[in-house]
C-alpha atoms as a PDB file:
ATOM      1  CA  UNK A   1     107.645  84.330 129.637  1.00  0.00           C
ATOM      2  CA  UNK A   2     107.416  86.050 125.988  1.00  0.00           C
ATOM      3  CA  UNK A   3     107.429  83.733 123.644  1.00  0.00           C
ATOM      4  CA  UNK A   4     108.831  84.494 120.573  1.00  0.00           C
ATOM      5  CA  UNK A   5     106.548  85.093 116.943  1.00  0.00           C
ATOM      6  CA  UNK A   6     109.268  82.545 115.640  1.00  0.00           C
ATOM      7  CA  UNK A   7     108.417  80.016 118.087  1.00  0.00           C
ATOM      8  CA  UNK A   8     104.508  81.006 118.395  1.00  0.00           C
ATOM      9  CA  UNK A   9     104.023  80.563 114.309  1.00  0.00           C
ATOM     10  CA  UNK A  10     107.172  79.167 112.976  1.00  0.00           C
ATOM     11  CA  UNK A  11     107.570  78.555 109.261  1.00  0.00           C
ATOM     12  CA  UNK A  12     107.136  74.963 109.553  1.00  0.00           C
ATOM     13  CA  UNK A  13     103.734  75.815 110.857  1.00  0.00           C
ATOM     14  CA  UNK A  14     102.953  78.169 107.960  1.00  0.00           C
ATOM     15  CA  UNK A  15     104.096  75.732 105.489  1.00  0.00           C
ATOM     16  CA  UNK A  16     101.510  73.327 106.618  1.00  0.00           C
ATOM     17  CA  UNK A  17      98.341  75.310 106.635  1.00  0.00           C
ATOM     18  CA  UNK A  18      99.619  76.316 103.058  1.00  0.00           C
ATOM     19  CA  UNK A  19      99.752  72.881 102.339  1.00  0.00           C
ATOM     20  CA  UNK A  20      96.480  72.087 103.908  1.00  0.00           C
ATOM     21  CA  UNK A  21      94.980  74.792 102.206  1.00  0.00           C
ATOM     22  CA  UNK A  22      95.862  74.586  98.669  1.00  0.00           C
ATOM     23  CA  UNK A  23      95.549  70.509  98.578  1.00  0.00           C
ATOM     24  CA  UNK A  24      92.183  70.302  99.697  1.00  0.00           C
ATOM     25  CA  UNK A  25      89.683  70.467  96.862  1.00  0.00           C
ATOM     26  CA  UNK A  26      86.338  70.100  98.952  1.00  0.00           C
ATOM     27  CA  UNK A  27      86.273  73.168 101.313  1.00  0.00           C
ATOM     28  CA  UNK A  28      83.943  70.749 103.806  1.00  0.00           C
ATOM     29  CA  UNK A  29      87.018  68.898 104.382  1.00  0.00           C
ATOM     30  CA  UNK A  30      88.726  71.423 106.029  1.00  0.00           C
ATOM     31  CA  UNK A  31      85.293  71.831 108.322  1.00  0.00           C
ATOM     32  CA  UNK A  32      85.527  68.246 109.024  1.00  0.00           C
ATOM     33  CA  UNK A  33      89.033  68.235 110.020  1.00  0.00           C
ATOM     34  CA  UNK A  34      88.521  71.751 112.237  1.00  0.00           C
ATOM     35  CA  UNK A  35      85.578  69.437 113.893  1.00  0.00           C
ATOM     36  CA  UNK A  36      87.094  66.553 114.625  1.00  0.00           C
ATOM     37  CA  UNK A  37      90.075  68.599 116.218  1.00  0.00           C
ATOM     38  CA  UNK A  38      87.785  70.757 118.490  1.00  0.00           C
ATOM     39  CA  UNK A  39      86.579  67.363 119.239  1.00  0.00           C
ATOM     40  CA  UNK A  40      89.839  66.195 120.307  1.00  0.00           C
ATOM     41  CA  UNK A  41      90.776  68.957 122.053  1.00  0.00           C
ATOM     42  CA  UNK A  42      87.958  68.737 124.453  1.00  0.00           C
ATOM     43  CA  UNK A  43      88.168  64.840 125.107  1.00  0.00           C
ATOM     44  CA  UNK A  44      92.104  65.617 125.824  1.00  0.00           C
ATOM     45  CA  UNK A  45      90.432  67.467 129.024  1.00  0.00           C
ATOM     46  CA  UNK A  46      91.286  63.865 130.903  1.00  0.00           C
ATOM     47  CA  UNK A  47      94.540  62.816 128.984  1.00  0.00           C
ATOM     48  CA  UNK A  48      97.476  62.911 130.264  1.00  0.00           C
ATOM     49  CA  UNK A  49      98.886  66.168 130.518  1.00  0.00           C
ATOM     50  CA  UNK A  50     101.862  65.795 127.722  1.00  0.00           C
ATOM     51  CA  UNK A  51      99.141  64.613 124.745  1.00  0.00           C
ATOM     52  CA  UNK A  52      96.854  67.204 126.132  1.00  0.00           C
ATOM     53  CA  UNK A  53      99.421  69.970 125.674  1.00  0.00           C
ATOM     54  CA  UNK A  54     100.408  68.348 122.288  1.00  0.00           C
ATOM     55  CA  UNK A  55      97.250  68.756 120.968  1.00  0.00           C
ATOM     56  CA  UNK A  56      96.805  72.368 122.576  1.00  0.00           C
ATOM     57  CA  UNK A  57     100.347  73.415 120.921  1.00  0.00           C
ATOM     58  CA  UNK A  58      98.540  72.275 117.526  1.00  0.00           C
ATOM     59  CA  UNK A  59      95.185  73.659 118.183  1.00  0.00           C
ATOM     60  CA  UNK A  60      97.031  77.299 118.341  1.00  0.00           C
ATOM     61  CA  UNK A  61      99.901  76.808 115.868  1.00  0.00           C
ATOM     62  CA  UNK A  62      97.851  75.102 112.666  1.00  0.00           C
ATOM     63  CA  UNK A  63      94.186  74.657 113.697  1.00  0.00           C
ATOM     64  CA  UNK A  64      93.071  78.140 115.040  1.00  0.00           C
ATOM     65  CA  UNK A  65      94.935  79.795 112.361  1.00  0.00           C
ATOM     66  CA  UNK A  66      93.468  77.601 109.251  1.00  0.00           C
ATOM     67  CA  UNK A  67      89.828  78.050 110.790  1.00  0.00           C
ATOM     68  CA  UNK A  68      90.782  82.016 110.897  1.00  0.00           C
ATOM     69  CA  UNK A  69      91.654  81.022 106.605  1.00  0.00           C
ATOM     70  CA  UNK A  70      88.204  79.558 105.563  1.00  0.00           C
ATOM     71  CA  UNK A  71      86.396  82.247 107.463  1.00  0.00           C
ATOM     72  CA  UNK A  72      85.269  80.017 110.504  1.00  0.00           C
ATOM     73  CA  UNK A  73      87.573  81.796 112.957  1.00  0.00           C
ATOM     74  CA  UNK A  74      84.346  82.644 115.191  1.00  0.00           C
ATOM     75  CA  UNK A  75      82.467  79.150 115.298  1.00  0.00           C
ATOM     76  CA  UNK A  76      85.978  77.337 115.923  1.00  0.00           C
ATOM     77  CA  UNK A  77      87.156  79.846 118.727  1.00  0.00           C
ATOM     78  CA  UNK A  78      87.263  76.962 121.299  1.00  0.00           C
ATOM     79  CA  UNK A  79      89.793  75.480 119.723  1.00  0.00           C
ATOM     80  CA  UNK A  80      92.216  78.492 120.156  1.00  0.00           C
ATOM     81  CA  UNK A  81      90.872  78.802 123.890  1.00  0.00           C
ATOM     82  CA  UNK A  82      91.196  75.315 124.902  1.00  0.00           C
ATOM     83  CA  UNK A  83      94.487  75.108 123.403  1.00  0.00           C
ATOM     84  CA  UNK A  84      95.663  78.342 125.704  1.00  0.00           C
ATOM     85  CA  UNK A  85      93.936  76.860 128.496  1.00  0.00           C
ATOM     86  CA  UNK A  86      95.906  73.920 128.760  1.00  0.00           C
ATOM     87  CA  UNK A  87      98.983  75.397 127.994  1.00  0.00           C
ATOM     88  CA  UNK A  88      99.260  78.171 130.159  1.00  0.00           C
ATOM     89  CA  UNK A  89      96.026  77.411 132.593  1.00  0.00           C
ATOM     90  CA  UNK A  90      97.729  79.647 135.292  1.00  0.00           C
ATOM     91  CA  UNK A  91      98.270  82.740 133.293  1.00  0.00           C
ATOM     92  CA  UNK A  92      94.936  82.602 131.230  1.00  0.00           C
ATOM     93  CA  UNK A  93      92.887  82.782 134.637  1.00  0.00           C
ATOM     94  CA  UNK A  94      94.696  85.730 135.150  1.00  0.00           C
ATOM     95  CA  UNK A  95      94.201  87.621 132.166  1.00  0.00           C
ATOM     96  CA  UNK A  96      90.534  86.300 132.925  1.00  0.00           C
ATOM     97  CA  UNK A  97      90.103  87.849 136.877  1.00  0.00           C
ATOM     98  CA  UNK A  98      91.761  91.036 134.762  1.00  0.00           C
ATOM     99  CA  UNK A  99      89.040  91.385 132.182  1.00  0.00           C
ATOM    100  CA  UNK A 100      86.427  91.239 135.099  1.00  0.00           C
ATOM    101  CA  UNK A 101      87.652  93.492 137.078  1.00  0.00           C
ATOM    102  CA  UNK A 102      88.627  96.236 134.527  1.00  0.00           C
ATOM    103  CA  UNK A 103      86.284  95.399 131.637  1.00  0.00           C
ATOM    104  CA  UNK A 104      82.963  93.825 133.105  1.00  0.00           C
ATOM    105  CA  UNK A 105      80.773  96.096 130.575  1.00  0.00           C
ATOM    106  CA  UNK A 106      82.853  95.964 127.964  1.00  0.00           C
ATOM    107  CA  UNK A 107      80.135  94.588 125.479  1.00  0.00           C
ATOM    108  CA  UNK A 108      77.433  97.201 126.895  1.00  0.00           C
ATOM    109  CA  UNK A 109      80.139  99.984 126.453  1.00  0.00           C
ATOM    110  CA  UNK A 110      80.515  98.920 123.565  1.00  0.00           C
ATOM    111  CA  UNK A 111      76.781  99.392 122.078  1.00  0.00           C
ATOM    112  CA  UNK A 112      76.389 102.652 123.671  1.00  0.00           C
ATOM    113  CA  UNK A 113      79.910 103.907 122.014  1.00  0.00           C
ATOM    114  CA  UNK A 114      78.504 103.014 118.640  1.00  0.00           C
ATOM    115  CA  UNK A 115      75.245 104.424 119.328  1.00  0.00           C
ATOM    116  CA  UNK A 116      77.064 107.945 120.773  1.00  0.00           C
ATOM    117  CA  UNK A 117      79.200 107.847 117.611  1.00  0.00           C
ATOM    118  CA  UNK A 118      76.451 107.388 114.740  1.00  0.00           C
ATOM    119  CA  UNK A 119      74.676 109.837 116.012  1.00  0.00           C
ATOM    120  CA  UNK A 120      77.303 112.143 116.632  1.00  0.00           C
ATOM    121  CA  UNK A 121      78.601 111.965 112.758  1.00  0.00           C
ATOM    122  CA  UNK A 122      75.069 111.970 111.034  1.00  0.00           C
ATOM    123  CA  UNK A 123      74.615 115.228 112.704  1.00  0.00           C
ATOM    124  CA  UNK A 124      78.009 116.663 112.060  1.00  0.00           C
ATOM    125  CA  UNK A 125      77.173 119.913 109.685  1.00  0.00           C
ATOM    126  CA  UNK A 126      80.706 119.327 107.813  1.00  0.00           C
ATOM    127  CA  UNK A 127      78.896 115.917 106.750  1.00  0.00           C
ATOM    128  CA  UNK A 128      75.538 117.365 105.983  1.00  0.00           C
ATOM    129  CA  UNK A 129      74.188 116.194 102.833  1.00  0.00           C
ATOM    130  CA  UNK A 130      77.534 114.228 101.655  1.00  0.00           C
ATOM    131  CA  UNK A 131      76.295 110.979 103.000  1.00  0.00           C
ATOM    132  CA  UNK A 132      73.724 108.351 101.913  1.00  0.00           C
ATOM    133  CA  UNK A 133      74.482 105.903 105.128  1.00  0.00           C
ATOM    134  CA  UNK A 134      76.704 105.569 108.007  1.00  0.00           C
ATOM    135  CA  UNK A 135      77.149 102.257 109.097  1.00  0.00           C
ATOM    136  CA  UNK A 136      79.520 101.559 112.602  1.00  0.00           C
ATOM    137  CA  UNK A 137      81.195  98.221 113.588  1.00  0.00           C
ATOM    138  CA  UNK A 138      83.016  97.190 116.664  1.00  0.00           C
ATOM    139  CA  UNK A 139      84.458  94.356 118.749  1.00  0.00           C
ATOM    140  CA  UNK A 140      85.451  93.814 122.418  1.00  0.00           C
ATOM    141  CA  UNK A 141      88.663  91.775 122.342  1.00  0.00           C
ATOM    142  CA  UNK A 142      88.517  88.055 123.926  1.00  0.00           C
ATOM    143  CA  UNK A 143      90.290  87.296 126.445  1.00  0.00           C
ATOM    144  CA  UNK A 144      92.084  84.535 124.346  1.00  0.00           C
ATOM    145  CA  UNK A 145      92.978  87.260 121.631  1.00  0.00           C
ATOM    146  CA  UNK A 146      94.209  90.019 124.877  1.00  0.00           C
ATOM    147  CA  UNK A 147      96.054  86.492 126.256  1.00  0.00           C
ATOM    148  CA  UNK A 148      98.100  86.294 122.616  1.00  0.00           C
ATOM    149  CA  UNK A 149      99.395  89.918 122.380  1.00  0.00           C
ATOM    150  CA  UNK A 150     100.280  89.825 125.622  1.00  0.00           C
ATOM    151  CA  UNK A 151     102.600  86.871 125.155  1.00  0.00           C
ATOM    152  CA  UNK A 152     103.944  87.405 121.284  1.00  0.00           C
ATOM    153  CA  UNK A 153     104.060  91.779 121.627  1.00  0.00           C
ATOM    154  CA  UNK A 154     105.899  91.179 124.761  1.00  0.00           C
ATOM    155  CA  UNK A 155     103.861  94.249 126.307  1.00  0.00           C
ATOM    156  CA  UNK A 156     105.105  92.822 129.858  1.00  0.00           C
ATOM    157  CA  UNK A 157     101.661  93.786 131.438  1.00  0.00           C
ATOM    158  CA  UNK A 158      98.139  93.650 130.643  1.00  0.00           C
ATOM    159  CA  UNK A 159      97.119  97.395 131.210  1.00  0.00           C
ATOM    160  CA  UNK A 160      99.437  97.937 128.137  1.00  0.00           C
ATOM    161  CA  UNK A 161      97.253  96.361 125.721  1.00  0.00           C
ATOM    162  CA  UNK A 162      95.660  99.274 123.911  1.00  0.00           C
ATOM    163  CA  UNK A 163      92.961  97.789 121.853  1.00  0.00           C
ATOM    164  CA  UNK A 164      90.574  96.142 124.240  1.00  0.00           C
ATOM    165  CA  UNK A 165      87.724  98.166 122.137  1.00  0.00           C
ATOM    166  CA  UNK A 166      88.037  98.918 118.778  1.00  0.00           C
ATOM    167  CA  UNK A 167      85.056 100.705 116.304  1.00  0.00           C
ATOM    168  CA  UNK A 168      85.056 100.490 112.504  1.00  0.00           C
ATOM    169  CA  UNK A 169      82.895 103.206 110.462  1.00  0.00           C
ATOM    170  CA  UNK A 170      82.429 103.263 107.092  1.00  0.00           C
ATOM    171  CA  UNK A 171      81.028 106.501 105.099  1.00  0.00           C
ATOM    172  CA  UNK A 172      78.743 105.952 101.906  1.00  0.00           C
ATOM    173  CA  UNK A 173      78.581 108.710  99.828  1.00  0.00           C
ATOM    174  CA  UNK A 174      75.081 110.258  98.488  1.00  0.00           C
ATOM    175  CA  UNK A 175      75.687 110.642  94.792  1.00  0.00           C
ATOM    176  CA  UNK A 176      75.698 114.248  94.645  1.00  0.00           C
ATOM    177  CA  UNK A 177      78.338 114.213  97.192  1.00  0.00           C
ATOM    178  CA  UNK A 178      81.325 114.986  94.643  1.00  0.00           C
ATOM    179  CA  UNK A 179      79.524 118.093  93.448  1.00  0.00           C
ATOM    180  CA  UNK A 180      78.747 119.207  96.740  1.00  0.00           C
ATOM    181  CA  UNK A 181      82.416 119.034  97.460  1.00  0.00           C
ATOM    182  CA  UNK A 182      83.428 120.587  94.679  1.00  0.00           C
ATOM    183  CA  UNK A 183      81.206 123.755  95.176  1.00  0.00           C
ATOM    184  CA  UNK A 184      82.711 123.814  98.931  1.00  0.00           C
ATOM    185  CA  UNK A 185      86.203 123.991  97.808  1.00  0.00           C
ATOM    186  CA  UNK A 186      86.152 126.614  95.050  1.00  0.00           C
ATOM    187  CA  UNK A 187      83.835 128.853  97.115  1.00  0.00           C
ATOM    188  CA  UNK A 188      87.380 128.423 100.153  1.00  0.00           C
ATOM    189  CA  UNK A 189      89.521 129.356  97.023  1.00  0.00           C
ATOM    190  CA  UNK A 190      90.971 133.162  97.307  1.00  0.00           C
ATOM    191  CA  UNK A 191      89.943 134.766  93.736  1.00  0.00           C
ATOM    192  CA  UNK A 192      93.370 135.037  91.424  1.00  0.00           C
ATOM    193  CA  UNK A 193      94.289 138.719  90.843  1.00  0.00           C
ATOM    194  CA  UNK A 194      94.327 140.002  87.673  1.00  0.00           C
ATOM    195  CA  UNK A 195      98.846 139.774  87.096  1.00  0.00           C
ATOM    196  CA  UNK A 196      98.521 136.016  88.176  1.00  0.00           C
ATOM    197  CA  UNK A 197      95.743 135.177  85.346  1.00  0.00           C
ATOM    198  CA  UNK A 198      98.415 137.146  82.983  1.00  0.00           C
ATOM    199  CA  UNK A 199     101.301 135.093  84.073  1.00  0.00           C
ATOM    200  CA  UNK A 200      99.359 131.771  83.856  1.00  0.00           C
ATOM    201  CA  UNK A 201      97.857 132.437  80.163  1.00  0.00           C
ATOM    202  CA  UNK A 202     101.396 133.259  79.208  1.00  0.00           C
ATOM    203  CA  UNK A 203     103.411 129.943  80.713  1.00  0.00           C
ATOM    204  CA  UNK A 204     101.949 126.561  81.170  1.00  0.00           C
ATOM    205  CA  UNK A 205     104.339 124.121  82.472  1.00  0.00           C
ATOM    206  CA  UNK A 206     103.150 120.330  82.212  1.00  0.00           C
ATOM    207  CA  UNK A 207     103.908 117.728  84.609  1.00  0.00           C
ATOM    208  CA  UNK A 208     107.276 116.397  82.357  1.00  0.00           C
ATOM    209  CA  UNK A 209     108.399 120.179  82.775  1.00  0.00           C
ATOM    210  CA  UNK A 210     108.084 121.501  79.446  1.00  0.00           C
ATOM    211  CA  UNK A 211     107.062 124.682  79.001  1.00  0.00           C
ATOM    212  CA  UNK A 212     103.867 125.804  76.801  1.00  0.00           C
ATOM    213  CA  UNK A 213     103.947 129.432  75.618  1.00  0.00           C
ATOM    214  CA  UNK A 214     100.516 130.407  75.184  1.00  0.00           C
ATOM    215  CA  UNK A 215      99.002 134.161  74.029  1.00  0.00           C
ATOM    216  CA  UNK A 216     100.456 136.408  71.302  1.00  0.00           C
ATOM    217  CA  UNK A 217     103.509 134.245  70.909  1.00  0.00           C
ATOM    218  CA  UNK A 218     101.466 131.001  69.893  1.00  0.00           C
ATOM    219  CA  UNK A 219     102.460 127.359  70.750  1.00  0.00           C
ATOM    220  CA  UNK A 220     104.023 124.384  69.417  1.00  0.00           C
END
């Protein structure tokens, strides 16, 4: 079933990891407690099922999230997995048998699709000369991440998740780049004929809309 964003992250929730967050004065606390709950999670593989799905519904709702906070998201991702596993152990192995049937390569794909596109944009010509570097990013989405939009967006069915690869590029400018762009635009401008340089020497209007008379008739 969807579940709700209200009922995935309530406020309650929020308010906690807020709490957690901004009383804790030695940022290795928070590690320990992320540890010790990872820790719990995976002993909880052979409790009973209700404390085993109390501490998944945690894990997801306050745990995951805070270790997402302190930057830790990545070394912590069991927690958020476990947690999903023993919630919804049914639906997870499907999203799994999913993602190797449609997406087996999807980390390979991946590396070639950056390669193809760094090359591709150091030798555009529109980019010749304007940049210093071009550095490109990307991430296959994890199951457990495809497994949460499915059930908070509602998207009904897993082909509808867009976003299963996603490539981040960021330009640096060479210094004379500006310049460069300058000189490009004013050599696109059409030159002004010789009534519009008239009409603009006699009338400036500034951006509060006053008028400036300019020429024979002076200005105040």
């Amino acid at each position: 079933r969807r579940v709700a964003a209200a009922e995935w992250d309530n406020q309650a929730a929020s308010d906690l990891r807020l709490a957690m967050l901004s009383s804790t004065t030695e940022p290795r606390a928070l590690l320990v407690l992320l540890a010790c709950r990872l820790a719990e999670l995976r002993a909880a593989q052979a409790a009973p099922a209700p404390l085993r799905q109390a501490l998944a519904s945690e894990g997801v709702r306050l745990y995951a999230p805070l270790a997402q906070a302190v930057g830790f998201g990545i070394e912590f991702a069991e927690i958020e997995s476990r947690s999903y596993e023993y919630l919804f152990p049914n639906e997870l192995a499907r999203v799994y048998a999913w993602y190797a049937q449609t997406w087996p390569d999807a980390d390979a794909l991946l590396a070639n699709l950056k390669a193809r596109l760094r090359a591709h944009l150091e030798a555009a010509p529109a980019l010749q000369g304007l940049l210093s570097s071009v550095h490109v990013s990307g991430r296959a989405k994890k199951v457990e991440s495809t497994f949460k939009k499915v059930i908070t967006d509602g998207l009904g069915r897993l082909d509808a998740v867009m976003d299963v690869i996603a490539m981040r590029v960021v330009f640096t400018p060479a210094d004379e780049a500006p310049a460069m762009l300058a000189a490009r635009w004013c050599s696109n401008q059409q030159p002004a004929t010789e009534p519009e340089v008239e009409a603009a020497a006699e009338v400036i209007t500034t951006d509060d809309g006053a008028e400036l008379i300019t020429g024979d008739e002076g200005a105040e």
